[in-house]
Protein backbone atom coordinates (compact mmCIF):
# COMPACT_ATOMS: atom_id res chain seq x y z
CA UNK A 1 -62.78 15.78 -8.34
CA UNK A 2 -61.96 19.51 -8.23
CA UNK A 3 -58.71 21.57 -9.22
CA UNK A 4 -57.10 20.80 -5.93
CA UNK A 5 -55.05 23.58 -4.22
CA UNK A 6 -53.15 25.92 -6.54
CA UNK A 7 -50.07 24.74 -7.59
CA UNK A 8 -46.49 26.67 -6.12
CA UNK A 9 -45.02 28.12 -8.57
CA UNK A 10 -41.33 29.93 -9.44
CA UNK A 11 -39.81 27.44 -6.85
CA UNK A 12 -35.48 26.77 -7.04
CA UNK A 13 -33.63 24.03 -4.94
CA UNK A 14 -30.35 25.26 -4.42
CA UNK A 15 -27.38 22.43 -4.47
CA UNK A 16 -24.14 23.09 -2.42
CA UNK A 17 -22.51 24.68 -5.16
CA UNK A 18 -25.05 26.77 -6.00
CA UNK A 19 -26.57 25.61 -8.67
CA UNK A 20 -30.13 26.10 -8.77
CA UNK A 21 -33.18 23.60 -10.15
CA UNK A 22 -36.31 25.18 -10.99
CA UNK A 23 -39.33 23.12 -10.43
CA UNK A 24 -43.32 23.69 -9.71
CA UNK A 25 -45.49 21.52 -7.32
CA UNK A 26 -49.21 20.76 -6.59
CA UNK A 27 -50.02 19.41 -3.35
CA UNK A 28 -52.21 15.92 -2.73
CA UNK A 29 -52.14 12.76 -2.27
CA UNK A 30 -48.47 10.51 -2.84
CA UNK A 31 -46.56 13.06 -4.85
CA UNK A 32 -45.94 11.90 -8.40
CA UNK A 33 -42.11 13.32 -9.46
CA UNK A 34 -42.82 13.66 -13.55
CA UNK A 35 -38.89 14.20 -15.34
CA UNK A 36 -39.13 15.46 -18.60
CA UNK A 37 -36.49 14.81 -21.71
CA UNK A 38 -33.78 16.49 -23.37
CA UNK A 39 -34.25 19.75 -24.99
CA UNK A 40 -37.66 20.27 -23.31
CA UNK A 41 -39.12 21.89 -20.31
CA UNK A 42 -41.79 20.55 -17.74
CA UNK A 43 -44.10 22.69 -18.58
CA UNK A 44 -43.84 22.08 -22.04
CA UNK A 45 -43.80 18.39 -21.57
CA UNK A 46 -45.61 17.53 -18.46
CA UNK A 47 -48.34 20.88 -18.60
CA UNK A 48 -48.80 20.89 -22.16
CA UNK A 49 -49.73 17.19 -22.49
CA UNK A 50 -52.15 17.20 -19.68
CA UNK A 51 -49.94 15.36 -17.47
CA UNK A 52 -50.27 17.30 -14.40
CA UNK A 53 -54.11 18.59 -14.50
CA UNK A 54 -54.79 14.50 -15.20
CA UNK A 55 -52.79 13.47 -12.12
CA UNK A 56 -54.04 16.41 -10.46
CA UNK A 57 -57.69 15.56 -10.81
CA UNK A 58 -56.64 11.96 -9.25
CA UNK A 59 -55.38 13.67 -6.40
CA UNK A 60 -52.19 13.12 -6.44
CA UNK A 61 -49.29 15.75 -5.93
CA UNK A 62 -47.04 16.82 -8.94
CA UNK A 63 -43.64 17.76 -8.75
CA UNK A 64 -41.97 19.18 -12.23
CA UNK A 65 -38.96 19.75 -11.89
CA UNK A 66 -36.67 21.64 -14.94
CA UNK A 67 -33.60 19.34 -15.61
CA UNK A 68 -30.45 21.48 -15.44
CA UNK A 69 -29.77 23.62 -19.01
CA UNK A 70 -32.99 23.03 -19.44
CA UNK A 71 -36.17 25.83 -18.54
CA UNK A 72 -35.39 27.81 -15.98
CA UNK A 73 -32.97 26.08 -14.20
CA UNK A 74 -29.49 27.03 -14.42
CA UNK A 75 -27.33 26.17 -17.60
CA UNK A 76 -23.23 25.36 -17.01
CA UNK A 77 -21.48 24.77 -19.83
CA UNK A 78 -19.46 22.24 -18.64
CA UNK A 79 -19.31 18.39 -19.61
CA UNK A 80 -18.95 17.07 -16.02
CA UNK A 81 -21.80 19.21 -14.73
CA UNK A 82 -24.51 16.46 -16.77
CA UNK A 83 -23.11 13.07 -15.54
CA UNK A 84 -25.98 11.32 -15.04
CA UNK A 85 -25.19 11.34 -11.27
CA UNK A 86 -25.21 15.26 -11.04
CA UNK A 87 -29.20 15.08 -12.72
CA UNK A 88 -29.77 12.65 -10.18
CA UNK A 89 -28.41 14.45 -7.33
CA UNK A 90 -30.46 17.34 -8.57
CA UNK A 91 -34.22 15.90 -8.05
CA UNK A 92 -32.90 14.69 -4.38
CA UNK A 93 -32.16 18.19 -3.70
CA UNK A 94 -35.71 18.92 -5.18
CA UNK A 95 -37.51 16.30 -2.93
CA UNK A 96 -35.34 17.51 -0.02
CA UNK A 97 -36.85 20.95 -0.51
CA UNK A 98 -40.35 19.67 -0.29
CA UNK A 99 -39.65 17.67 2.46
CA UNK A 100 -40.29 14.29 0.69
CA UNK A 101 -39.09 11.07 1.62
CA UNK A 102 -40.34 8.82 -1.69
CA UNK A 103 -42.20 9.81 -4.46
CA UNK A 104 -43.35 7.82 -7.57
CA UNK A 105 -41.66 8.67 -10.74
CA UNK A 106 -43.04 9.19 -14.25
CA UNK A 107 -40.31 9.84 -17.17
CA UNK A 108 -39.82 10.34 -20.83
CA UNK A 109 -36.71 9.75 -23.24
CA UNK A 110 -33.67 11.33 -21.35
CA UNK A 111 -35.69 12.00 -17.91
CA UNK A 112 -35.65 8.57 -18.32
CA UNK A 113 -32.33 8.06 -17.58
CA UNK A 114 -32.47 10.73 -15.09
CA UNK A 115 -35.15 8.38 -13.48
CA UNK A 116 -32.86 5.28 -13.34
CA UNK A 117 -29.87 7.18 -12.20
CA UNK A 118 -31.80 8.99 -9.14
CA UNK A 119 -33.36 5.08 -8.73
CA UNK A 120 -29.37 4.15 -8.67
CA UNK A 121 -28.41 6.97 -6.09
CA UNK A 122 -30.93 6.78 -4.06
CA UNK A 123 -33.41 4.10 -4.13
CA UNK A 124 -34.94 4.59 -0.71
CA UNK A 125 -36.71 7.89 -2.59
CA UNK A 126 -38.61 5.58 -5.11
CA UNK A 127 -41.29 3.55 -4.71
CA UNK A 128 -41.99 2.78 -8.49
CA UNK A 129 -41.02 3.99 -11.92
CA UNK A 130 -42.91 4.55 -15.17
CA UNK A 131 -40.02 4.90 -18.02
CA UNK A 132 -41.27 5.76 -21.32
CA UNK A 133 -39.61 6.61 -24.36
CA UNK A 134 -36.44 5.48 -23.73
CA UNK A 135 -34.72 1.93 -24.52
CA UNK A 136 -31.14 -0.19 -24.07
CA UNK A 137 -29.52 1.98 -26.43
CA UNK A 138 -28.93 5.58 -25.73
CA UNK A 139 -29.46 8.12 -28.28
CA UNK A 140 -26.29 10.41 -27.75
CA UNK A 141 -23.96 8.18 -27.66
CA UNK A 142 -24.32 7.83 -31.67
CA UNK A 143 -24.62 11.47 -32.27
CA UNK A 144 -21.29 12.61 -34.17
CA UNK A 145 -19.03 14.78 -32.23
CA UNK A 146 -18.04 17.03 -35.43
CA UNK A 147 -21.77 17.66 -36.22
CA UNK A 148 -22.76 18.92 -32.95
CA UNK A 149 -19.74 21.36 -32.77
CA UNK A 150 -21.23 22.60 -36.17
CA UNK A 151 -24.18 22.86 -34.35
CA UNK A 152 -22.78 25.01 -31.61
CA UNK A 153 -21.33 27.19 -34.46
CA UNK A 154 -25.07 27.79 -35.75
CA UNK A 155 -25.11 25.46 -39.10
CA UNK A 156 -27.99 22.87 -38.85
CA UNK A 157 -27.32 19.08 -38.76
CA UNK A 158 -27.08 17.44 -41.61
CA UNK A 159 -27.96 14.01 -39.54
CA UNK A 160 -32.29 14.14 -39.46
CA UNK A 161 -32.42 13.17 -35.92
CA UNK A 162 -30.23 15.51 -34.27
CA UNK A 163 -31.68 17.90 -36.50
CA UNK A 164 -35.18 16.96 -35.20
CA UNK A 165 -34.66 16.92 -31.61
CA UNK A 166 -32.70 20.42 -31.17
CA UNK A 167 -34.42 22.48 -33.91
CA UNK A 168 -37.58 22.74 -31.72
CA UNK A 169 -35.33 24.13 -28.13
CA UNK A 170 -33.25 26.35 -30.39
CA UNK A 171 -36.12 28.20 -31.82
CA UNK A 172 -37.62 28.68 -28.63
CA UNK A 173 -34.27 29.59 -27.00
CA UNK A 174 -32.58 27.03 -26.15
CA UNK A 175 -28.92 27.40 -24.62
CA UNK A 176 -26.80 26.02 -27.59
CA UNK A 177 -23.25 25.55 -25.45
CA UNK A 178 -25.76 23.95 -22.29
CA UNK A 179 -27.17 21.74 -24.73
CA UNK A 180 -24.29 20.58 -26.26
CA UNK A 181 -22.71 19.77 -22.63
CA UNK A 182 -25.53 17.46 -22.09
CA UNK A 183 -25.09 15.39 -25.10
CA UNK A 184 -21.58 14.64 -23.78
CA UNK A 185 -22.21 14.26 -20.33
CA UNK A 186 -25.38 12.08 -20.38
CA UNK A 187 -24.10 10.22 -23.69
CA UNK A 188 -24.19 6.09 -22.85
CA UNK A 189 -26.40 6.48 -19.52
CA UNK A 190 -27.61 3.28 -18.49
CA UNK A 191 -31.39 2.40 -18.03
CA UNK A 192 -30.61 0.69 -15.35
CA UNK A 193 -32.83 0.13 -11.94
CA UNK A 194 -31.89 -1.64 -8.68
CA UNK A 195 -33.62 -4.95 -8.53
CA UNK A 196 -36.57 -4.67 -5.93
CA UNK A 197 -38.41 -1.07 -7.86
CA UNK A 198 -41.38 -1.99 -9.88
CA UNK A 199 -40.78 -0.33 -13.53
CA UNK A 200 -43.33 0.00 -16.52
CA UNK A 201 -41.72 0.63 -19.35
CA UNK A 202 -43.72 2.24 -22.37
CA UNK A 203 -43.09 3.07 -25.78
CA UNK A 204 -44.44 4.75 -28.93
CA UNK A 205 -44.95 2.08 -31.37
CA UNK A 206 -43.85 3.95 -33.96
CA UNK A 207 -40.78 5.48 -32.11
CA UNK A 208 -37.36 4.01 -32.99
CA UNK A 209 -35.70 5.50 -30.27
CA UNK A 210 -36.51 2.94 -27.73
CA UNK A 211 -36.14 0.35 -29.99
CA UNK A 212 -35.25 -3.46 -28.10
CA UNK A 213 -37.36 -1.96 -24.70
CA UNK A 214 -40.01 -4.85 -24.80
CA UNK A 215 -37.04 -7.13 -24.88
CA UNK A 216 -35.61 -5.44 -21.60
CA UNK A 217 -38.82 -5.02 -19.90
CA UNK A 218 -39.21 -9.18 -20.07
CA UNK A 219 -35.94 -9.83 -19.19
CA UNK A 220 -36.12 -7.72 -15.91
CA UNK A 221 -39.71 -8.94 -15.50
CA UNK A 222 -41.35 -5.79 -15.97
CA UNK A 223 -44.28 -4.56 -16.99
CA UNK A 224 -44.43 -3.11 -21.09
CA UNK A 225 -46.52 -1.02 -22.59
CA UNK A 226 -46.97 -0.33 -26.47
CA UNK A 227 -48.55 2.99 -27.68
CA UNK A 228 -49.84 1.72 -31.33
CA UNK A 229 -49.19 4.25 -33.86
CA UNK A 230 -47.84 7.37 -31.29
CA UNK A 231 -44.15 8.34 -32.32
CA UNK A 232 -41.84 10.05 -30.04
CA UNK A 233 -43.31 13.30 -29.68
CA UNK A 234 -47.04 12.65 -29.51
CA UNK A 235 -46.25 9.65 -27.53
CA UNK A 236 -46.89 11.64 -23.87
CA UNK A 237 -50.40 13.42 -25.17
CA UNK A 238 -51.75 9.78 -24.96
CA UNK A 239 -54.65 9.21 -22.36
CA UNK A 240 -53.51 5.41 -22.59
CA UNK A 241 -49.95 6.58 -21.07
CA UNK A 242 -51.44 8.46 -18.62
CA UNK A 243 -54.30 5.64 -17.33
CA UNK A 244 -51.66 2.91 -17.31
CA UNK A 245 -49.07 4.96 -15.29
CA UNK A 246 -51.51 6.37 -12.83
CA UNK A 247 -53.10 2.21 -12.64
CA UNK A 248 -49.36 1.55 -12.05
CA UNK A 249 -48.94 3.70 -9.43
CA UNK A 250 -51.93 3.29 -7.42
């Protein structure tokens, strides 16, 4: 199958306070809503891992949306501004500005989350979710208060896994106080999905951070997937993720 029509590019949804989400699309078939993680972009996660020219080549539609303080959406610095309820509200506002009804959802560590709470708000918009790197626990609600005010200040963590996950956005710009906001406004977000949405969970086998998903996955009745050997980060350049989610959502 061919490239498809050109993707739209530079596109905001505006919510009522005037926030704006940046987000690209490519037209076709049963758009495909792809939410990326924390500290990350779509384009870095969704275009640079061949997710959209795969899904594109399938002929379906892509929507990639930036999470807010993330890309080139905007970045408030406030706490309440990243309940997981506001980052939900955010990709209905996105779908609303396409004019779509439902969409399938794939997304990764955090924009997992995001996934469940939109699923949550409003679960007439999905038709089925593909949650990868993300498990019961949530990663931010263990990350030391006192350490990411250091942070903030400009020292780097002395805890590896915060120091991991931010040193990447910070060197490519990342908004330090936006950042921060989102650790304490998404810490302890549920996974949660309203029965009735078909889920696929998948996971890095060498990732810790989703660590007790297979158990969750067979107590909800879901579908698991294991990625032998892939870790957090190379988890989403895998051809086996991609395959299973777009089998999934045929």
């Amino acid at each position: 199958m061919g490239a498809g029509p050109a993707p739209v590019p530079g596109s905001f949804a505006r919510r009522l306070d005037g926030l704006r989400i940046a987000y690209d699309f490519v037209p076709g078939d049963r758009p495909i809503l792809l939410v990326h993680g924390f500290a990350s972009t779509a384009r870095v996660s969704w275009m640079g891992t061949g997710w959209v020219r795969f899904l594109e080549e399938a002929g379906r539609g892509v929507v990639t949306p930036d999470l807010r303080g993330h890309g080139r959406s905007d970045k408030p610095h406030r706490v309440a501004d990243y309940a997981p309820r506001q980052m939900a509200a955010d990709l209905v506002v996105v779908l609303d500005a396409l004019g779509l009804d439902q969409v399938d959802v794939v997304a990764y560590s955090m924009g997992s989350r995001v996934a469940a709470a939109l699923a949550g708000l409003a679960p007439n918009r999905v038709v089925r979710l593909v949650l990868g790197g993300a498990g019961p626990t949530e990663l931010f609600e263990s990350w030391d208060r006192e350490t990411m005010t250091r942070f903030l200040a400009g020292e780097t963590p002395a805890d590896p896994m915060i120091a991991a996950v931010l040193a990447a956005a910070i060197g490519a710009g990342g908004d330090r106080a936006a950042l921060l906001a989102c650790v304490e406004g998404f810490a302890g977000a549920t996974l949660d999905v309203p029965p009735g949405i078909p889920v696929l969970y998948v996971a890095g086998g060498a990732d810790p951070i989703p660590a007790g998903v297979a158990q969750l996955a067979r107590a909800r009745g879901s579908e698991y997937l294991q990625l032998p050997g892939r870790d957090h980060v190379n988890a989403l350049t895998s051809r086996e993720f991609k395959r299973a989610a777009l089998e999934f959502l045929a």
